[in-house]
N, C-alpha and C. Protein backbone atom coordinates (compact mmCIF):
# COMPACT_ATOMS: atom_id res chain seq x y z
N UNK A 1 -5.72 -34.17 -12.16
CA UNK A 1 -6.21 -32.81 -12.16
C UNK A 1 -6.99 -32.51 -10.88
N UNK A 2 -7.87 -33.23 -10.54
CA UNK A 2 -8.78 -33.20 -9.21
C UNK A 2 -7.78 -32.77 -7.84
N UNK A 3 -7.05 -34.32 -8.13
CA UNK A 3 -5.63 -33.95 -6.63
C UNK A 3 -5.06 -32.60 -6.60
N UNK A 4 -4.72 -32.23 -7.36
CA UNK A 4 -3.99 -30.65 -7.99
C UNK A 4 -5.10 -29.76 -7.53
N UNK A 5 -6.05 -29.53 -7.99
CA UNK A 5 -6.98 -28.63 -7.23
C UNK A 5 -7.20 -28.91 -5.84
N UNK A 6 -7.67 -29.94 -5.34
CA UNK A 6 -7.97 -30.61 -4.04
C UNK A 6 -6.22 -30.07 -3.54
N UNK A 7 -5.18 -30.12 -3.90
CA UNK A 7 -4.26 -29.70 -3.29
C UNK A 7 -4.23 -28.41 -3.14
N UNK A 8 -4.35 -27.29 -3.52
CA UNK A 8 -4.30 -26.32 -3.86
C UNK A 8 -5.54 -25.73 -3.38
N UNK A 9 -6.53 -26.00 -3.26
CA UNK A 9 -7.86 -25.20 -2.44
C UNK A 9 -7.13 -26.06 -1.05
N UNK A 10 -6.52 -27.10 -0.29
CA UNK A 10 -6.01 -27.38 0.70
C UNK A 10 -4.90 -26.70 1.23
N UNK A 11 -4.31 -25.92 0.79
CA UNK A 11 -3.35 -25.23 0.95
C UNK A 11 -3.55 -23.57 1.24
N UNK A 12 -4.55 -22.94 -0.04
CA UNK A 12 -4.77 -22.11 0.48
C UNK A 12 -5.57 -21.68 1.91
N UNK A 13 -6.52 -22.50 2.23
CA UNK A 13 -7.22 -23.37 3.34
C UNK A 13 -6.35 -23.08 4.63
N UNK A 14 -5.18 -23.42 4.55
CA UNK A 14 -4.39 -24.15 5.66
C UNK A 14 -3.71 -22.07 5.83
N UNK A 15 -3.96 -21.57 4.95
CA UNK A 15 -2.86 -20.40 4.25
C UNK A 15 -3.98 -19.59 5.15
N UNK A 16 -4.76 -19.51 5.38
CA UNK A 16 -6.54 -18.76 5.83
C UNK A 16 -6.15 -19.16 7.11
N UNK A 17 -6.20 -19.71 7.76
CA UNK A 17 -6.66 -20.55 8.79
C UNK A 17 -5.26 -20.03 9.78
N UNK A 18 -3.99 -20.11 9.29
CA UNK A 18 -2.62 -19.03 9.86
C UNK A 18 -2.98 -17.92 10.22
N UNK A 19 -2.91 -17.24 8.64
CA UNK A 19 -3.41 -15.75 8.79
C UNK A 19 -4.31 -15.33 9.98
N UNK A 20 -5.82 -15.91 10.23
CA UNK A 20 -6.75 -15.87 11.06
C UNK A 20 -6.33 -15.68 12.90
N UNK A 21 -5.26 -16.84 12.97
CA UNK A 21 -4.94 -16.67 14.13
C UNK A 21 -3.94 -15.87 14.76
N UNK A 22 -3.23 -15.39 13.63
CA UNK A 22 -1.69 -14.43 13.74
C UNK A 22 -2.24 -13.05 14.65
N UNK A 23 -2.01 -12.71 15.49
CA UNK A 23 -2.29 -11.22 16.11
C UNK A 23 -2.68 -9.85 15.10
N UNK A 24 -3.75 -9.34 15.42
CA UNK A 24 -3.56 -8.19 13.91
C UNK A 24 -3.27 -7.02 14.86
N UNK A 25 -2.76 -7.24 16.53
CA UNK A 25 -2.68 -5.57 17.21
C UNK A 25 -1.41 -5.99 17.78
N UNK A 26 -0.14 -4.91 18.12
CA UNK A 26 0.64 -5.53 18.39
C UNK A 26 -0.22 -5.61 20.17
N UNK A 27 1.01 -6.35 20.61
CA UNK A 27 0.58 -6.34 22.47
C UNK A 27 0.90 -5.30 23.14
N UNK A 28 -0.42 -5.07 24.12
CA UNK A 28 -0.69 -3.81 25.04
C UNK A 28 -0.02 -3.57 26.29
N UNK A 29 0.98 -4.55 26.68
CA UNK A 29 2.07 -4.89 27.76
C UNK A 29 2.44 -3.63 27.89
N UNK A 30 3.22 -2.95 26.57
CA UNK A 30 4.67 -2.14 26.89
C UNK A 30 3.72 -1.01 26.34
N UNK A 31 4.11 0.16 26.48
CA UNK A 31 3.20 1.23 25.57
C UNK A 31 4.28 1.33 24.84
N UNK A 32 3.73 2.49 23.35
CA UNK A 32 4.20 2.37 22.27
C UNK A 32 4.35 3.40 22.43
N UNK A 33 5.85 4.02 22.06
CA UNK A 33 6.81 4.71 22.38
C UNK A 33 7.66 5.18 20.64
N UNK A 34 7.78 6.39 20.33
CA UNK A 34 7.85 6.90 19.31
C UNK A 34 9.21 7.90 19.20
N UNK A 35 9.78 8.16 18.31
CA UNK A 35 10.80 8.57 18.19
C UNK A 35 10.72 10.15 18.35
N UNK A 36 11.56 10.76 18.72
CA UNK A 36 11.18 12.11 19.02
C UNK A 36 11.27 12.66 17.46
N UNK A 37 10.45 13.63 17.34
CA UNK A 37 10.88 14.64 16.19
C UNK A 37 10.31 15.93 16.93
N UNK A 38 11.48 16.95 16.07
CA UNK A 38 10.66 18.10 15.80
C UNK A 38 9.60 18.67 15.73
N UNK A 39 9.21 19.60 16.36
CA UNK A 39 7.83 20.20 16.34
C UNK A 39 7.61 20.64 15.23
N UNK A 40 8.47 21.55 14.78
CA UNK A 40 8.00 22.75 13.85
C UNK A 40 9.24 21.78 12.16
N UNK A 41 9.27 22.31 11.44
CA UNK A 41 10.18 22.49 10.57
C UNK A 41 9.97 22.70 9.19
N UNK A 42 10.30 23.35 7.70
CA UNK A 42 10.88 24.27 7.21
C UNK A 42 10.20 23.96 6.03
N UNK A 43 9.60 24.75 4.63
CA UNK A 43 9.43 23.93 3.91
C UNK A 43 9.82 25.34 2.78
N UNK A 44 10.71 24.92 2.28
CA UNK A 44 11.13 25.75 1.02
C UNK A 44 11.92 26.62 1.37
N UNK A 45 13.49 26.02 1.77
CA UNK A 45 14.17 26.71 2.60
C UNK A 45 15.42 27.43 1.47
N UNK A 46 14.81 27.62 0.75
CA UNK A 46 15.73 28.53 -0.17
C UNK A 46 15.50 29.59 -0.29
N UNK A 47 16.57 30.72 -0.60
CA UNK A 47 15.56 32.54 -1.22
C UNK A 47 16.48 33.24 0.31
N UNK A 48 15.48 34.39 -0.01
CA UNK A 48 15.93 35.54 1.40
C UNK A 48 15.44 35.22 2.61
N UNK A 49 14.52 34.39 2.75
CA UNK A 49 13.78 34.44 3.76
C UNK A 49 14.00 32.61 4.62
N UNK A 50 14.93 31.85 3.87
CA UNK A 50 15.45 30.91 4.38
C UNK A 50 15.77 31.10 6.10
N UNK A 51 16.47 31.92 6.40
CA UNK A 51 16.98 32.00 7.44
C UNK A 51 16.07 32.32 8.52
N UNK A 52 15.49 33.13 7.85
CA UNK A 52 14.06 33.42 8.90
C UNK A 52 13.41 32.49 9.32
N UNK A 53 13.30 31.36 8.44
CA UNK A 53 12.26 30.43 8.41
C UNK A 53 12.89 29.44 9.63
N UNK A 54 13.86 29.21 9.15
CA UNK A 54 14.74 28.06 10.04
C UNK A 54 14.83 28.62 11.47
N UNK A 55 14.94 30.09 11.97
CA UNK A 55 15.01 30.80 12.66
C UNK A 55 13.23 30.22 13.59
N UNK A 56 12.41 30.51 13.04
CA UNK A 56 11.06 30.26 13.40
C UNK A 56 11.00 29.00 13.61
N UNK A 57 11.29 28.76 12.70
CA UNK A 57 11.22 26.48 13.64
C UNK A 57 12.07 25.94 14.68
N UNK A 58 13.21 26.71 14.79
CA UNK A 58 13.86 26.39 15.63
C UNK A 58 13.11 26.92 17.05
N UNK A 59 12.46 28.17 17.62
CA UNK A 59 11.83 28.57 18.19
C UNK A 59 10.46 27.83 18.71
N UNK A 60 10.13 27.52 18.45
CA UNK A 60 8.83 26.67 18.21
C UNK A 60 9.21 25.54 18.39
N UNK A 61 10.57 24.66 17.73
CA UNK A 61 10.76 23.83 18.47
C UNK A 61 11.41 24.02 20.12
N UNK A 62 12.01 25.09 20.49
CA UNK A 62 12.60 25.29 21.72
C UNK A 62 11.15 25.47 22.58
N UNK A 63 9.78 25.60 22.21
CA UNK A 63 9.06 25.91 23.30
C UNK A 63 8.47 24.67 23.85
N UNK A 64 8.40 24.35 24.50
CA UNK A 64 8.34 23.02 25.18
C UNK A 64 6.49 22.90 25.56
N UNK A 65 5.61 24.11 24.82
CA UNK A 65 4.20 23.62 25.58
C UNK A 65 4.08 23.16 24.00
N UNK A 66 4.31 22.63 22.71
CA UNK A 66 3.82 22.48 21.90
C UNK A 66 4.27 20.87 21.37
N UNK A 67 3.62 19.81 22.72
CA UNK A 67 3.34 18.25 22.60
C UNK A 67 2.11 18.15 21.61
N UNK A 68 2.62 17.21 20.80
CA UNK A 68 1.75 16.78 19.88
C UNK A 68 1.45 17.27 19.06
N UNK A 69 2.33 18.47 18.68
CA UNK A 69 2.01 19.23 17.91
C UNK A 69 2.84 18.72 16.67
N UNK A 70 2.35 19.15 15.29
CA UNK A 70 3.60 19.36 14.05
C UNK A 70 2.97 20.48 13.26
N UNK A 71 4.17 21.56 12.96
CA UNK A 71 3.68 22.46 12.15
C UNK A 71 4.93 22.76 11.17
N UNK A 72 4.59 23.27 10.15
CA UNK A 72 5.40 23.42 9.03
C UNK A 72 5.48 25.14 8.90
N UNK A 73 6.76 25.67 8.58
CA UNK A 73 6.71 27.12 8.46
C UNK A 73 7.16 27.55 7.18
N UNK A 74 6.45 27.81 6.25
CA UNK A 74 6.75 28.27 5.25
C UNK A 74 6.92 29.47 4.97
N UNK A 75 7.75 30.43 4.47
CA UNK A 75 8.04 32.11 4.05
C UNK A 75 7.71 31.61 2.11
N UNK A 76 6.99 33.36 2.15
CA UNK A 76 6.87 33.55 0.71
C UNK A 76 6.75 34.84 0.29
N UNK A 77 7.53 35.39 -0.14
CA UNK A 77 8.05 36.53 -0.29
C UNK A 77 7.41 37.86 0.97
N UNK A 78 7.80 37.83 1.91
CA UNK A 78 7.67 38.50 3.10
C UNK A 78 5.90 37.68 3.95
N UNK A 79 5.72 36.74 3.69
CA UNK A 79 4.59 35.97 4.68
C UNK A 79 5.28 34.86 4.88
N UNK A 80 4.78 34.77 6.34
CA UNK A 80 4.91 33.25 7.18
C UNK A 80 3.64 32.30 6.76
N UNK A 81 3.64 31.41 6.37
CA UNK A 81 2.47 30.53 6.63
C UNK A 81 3.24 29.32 7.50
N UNK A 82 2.20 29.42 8.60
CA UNK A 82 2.01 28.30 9.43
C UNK A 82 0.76 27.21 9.14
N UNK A 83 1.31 25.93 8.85
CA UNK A 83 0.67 24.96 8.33
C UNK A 83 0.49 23.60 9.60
N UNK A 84 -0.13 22.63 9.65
CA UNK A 84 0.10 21.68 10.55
C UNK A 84 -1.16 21.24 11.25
N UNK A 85 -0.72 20.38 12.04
CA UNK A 85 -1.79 20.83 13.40
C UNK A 85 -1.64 20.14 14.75
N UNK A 86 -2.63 20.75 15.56
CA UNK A 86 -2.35 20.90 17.15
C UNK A 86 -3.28 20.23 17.94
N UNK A 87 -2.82 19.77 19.36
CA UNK A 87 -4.15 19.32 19.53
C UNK A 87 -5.38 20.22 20.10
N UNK A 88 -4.90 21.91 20.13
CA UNK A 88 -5.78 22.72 20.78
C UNK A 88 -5.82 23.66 20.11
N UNK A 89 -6.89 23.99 19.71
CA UNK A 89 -6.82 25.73 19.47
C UNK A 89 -5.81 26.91 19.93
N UNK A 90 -6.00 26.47 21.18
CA UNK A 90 -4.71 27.65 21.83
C UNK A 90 -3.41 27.49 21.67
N UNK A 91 -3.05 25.82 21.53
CA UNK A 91 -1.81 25.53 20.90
C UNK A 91 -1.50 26.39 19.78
N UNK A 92 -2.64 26.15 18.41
CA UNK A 92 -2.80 26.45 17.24
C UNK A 92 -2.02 28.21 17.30
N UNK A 93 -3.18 29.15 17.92
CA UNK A 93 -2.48 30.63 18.41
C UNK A 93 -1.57 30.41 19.41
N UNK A 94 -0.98 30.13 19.91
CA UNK A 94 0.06 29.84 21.03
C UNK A 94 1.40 29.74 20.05
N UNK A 95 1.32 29.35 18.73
CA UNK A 95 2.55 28.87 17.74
C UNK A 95 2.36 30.20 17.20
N UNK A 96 1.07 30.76 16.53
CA UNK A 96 1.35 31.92 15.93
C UNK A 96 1.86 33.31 16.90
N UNK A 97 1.87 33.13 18.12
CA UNK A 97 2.24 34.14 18.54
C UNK A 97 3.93 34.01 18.79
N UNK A 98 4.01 33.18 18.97
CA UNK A 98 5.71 32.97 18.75
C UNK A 98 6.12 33.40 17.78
N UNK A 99 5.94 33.08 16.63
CA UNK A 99 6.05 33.36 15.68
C UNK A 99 6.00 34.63 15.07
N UNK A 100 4.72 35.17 15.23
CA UNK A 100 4.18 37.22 14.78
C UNK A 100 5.68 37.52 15.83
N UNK A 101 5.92 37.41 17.27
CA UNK A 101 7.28 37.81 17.96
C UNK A 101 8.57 38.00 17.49
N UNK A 102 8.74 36.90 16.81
CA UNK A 102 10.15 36.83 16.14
C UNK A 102 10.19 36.87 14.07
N UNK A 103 8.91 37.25 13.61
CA UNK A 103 8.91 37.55 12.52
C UNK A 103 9.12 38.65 11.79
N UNK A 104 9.50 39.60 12.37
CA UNK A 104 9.80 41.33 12.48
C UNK A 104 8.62 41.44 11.30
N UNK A 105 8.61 42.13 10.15
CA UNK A 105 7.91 43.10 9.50
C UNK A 105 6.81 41.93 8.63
N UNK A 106 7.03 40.49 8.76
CA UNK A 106 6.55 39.29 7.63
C UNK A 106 5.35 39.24 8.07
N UNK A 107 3.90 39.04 7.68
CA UNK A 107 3.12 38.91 7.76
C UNK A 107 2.62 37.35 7.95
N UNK A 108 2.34 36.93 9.39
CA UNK A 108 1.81 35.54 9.93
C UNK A 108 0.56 34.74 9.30
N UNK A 109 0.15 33.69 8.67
CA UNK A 109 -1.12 33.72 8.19
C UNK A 109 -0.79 31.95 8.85
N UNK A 110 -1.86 31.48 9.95
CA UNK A 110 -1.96 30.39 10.82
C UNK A 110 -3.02 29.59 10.30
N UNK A 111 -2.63 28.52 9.38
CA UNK A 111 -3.57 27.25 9.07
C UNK A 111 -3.42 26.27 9.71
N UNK A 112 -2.78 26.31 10.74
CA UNK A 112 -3.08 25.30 11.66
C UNK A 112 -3.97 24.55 12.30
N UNK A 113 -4.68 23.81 11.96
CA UNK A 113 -5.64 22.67 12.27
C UNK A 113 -5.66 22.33 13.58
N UNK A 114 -6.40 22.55 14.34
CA UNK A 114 -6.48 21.64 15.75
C UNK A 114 -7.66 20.70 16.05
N UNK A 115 -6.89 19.81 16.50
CA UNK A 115 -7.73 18.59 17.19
C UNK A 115 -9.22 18.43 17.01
N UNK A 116 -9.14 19.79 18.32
CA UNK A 116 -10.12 20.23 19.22
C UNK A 116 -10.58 20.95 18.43
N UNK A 117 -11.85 21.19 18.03
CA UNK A 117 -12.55 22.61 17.70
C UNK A 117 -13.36 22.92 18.25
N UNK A 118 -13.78 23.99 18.67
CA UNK A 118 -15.14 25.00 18.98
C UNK A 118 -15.87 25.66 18.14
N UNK A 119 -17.32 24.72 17.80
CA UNK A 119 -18.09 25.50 16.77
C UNK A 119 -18.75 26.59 17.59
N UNK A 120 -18.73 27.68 16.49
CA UNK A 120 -19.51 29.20 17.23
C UNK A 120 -20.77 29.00 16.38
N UNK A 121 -21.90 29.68 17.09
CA UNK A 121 -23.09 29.62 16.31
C UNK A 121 -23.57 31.25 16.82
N UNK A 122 -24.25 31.89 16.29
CA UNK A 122 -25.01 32.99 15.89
C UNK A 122 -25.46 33.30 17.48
N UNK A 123 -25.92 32.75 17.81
CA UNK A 123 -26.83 32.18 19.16
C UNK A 123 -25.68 32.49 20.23
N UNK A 124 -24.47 31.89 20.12
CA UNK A 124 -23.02 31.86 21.28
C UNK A 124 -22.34 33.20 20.98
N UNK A 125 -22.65 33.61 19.76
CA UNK A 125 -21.48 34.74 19.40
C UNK A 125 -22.65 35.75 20.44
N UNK A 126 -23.93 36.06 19.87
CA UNK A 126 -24.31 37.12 20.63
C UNK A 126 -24.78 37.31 21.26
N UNK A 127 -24.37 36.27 22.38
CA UNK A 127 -24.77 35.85 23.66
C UNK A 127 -23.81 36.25 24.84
């Protein structure tokens, strides 16, 4: 019984002691390089307003200042919601104005999250 334990706390031991030295980052040689996707794309692409939608992501993906960006465009019964986020504020409006452009009569509503924020305070606004 002793050997059996003594084997077995020796093993896991040996099992610690691997783990410990194995790399936990890969290596910083090559940079890490990611598959392209889409900027923008579609979420509930069924109904009347399908086409619109796909129409808007495709756009957004054709604009080439929106790196790093991911945003989602959802229609719901005549509104756009833009969902996602950016790494800039101006990115953030930079997508909704594409968008209000090619949305004819749908109403834009931009939850887009960025990075970056700028807190306003009382003090900056009426200054």
């Amino acid at each position: 019984m002793k050997s059996r334990l003594a084997c077995t706390f020796a093993t896991m031991l040996f099992a610690g002691a691997v783990a410990a030295q194995a790399p936990s980052s890969p290596p910083t040689d090559k940079p890490v390089t990611f598959a392209p996707e889409p900027v923008a794309s579609t979420l509930n692409t069924n109904g009347p307003d399908a086409q619109l939608a796909s129409d808007l992501a495709q756009a957004l993906n054709q604009d080439g200042s929106f790196k790093d960006t991911k945003i989602t465009v959802q229609p719901d019964g005549g509104v756009i919601y833009l969902t996602g986020a950016a790494p800039t504020e101006e990115m953030a409006r930079h997508a909704s104005e594409v968008v209000a452009a090619r949305a004819g009569d749908a109403k834009v509503v931009n939850l887009i999250q960025p990075d970056q924020t700028s807190y306003r305070t009382w003090s900056r606004l009426a200054g």
